[in-house]
C-alpha atoms as a PDB file:
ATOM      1  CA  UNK A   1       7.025 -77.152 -30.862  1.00  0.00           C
ATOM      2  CA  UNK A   2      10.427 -76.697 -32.429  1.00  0.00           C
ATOM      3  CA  UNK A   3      11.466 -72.868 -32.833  1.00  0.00           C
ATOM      4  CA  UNK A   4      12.242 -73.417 -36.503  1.00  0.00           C
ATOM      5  CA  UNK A   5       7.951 -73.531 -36.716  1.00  0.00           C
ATOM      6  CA  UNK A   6       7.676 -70.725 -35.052  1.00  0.00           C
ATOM      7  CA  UNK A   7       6.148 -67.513 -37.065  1.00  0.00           C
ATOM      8  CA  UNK A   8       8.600 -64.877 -38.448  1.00  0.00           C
ATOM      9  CA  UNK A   9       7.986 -61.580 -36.095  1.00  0.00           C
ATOM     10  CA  UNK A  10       7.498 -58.128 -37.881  1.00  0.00           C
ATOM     11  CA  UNK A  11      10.170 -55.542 -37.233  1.00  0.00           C
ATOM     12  CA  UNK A  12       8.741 -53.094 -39.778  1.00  0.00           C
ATOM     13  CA  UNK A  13       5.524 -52.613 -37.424  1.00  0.00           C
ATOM     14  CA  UNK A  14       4.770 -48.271 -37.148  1.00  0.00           C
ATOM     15  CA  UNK A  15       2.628 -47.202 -34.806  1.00  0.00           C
ATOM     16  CA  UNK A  16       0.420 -44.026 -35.952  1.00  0.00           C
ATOM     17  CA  UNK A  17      -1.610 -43.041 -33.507  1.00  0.00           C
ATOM     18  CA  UNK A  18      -0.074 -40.833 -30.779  1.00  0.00           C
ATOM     19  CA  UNK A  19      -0.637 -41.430 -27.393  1.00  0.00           C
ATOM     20  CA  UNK A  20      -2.550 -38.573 -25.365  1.00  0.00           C
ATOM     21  CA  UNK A  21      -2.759 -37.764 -21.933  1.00  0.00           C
ATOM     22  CA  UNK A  22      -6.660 -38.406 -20.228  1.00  0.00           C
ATOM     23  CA  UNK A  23      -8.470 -35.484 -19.888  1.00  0.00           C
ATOM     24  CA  UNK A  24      -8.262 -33.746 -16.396  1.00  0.00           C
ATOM     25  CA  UNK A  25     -10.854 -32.356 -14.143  1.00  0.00           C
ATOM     26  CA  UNK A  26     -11.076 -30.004 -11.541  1.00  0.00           C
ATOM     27  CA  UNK A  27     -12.527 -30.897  -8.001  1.00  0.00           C
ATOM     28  CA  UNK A  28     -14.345 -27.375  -6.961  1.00  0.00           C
ATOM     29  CA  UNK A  29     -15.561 -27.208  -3.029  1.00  0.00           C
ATOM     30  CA  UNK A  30     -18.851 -24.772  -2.940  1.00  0.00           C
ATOM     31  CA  UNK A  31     -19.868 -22.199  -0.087  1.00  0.00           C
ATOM     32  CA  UNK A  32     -22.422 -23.060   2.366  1.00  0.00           C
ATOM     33  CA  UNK A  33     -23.415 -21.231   5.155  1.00  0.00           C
ATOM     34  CA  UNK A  34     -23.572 -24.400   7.845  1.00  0.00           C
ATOM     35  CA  UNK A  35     -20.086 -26.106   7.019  1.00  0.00           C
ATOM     36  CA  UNK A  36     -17.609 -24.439   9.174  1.00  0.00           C
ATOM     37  CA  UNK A  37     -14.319 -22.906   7.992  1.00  0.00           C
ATOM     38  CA  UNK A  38     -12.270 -24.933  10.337  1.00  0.00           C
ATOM     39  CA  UNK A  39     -13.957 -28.381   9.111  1.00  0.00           C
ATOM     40  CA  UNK A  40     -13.135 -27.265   5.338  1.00  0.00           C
ATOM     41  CA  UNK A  41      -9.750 -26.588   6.097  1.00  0.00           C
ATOM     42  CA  UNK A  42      -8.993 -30.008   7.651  1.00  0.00           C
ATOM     43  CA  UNK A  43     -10.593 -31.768   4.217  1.00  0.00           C
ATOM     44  CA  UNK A  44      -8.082 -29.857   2.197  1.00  0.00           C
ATOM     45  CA  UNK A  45      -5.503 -30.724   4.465  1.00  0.00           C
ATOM     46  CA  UNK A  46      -6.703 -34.444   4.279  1.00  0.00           C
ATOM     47  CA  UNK A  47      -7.725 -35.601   1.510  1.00  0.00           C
ATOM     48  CA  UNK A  48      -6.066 -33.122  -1.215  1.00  0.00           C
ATOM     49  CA  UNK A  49      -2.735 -32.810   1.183  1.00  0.00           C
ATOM     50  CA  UNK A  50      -2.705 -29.142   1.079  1.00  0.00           C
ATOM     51  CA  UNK A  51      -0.232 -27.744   3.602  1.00  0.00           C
ATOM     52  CA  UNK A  52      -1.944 -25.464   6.234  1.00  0.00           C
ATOM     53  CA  UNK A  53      -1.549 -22.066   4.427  1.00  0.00           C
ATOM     54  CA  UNK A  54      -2.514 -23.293   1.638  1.00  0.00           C
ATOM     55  CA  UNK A  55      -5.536 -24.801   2.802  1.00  0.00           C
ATOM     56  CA  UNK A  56      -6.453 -21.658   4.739  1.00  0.00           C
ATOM     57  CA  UNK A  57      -5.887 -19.597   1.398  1.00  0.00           C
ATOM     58  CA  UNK A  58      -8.186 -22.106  -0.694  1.00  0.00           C
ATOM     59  CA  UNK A  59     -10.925 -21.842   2.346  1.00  0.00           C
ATOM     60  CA  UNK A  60     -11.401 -18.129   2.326  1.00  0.00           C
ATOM     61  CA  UNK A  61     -11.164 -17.661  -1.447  1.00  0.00           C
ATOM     62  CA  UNK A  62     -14.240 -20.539  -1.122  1.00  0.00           C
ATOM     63  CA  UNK A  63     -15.876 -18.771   1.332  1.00  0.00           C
ATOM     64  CA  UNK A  64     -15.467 -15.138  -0.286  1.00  0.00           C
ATOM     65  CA  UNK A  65     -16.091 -16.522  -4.002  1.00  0.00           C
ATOM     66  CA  UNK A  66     -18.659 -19.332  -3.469  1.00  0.00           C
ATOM     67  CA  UNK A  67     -16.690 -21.856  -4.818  1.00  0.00           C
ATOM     68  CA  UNK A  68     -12.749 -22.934  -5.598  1.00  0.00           C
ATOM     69  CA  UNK A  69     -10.567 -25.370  -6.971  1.00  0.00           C
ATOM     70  CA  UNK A  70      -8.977 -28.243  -4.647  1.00  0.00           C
ATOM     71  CA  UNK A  71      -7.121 -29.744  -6.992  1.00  0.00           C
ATOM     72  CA  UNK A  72      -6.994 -31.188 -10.765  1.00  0.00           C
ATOM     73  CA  UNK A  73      -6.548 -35.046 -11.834  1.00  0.00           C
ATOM     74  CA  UNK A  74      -7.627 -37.852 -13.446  1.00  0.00           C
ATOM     75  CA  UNK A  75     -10.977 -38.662 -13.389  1.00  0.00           C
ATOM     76  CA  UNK A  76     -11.061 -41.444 -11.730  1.00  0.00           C
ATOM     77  CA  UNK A  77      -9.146 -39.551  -9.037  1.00  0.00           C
ATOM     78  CA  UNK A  78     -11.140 -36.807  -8.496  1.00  0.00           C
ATOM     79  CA  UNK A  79     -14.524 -38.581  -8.448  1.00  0.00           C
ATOM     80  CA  UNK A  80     -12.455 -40.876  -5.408  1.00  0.00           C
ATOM     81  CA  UNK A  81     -11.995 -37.010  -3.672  1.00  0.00           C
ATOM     82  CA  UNK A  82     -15.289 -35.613  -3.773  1.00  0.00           C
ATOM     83  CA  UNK A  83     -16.863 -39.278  -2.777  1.00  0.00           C
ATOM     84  CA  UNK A  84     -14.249 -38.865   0.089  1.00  0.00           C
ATOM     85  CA  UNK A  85     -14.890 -35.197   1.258  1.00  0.00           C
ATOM     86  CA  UNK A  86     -19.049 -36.174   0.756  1.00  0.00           C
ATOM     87  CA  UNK A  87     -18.659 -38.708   3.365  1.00  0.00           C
ATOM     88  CA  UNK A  88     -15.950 -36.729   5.789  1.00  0.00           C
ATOM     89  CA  UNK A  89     -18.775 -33.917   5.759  1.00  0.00           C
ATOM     90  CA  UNK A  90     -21.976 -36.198   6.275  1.00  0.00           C
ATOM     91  CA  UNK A  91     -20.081 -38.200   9.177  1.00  0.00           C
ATOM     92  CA  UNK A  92     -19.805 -34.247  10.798  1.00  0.00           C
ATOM     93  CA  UNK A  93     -23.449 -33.273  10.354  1.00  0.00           C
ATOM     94  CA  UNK A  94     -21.483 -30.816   7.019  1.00  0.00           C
ATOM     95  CA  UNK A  95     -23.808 -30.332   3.946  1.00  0.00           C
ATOM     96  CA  UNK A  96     -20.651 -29.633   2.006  1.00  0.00           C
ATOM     97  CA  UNK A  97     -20.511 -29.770  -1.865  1.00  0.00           C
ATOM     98  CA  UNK A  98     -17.891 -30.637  -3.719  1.00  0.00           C
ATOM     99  CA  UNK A  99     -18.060 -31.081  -7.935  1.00  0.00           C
ATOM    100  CA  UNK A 100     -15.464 -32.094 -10.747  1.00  0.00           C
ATOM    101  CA  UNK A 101     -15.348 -30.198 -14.184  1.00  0.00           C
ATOM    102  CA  UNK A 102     -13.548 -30.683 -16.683  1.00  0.00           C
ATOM    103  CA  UNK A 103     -10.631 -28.578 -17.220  1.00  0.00           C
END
């Protein structure tokens, strides 16, 4: 094929539709009376990378409010963390729950 039969290409082609960010949820860890405070604080240090203090801060506001936020992201992320911190917990004996919402 010589480039002479090649089809003209548009230049005048406008795009309309603006591009949006996806939607983003928030992974929330719940209060239990059996998990202990130690084992939550080494799952937000793990698998949402919270630095120590941080992870101690998100632990008691769990354990004094019934529930908190670890972290918001994609979907796709945050169903891969609470998948994550489900198994972590079940591997330890932990019924720990952990949900996504959507912010």
């Amino acid at each position: 094929m010589d480039i002479k039969e090649l089809p003209e290409l548009q230049e005048d082609v406008s795009v309309d539709e603006e591009l949006k960010e996806p939607p983003k949820y928030k992974v929330l860890m719940h209060n239990d009376d059996y998990t202990t405070m130690e084992f939550v604080v080494r799952v937000l240090m793990t698998v949402f990378h919270k630095p120590k203090a941080e992870a101690v801060r998100i632990m008691l506001n769990i354990h004094h409010t019934g529930i908190g936020v670890c972290g918001v992201y994609p979907y796709e992320i945050a169903e891969t963390k609470v998948a994550l911190v489900h198994n972590m917990a079940r591997k330890e004996g932990f019924p720990l729950k952990c949900t996504i919402e959507e912010v």
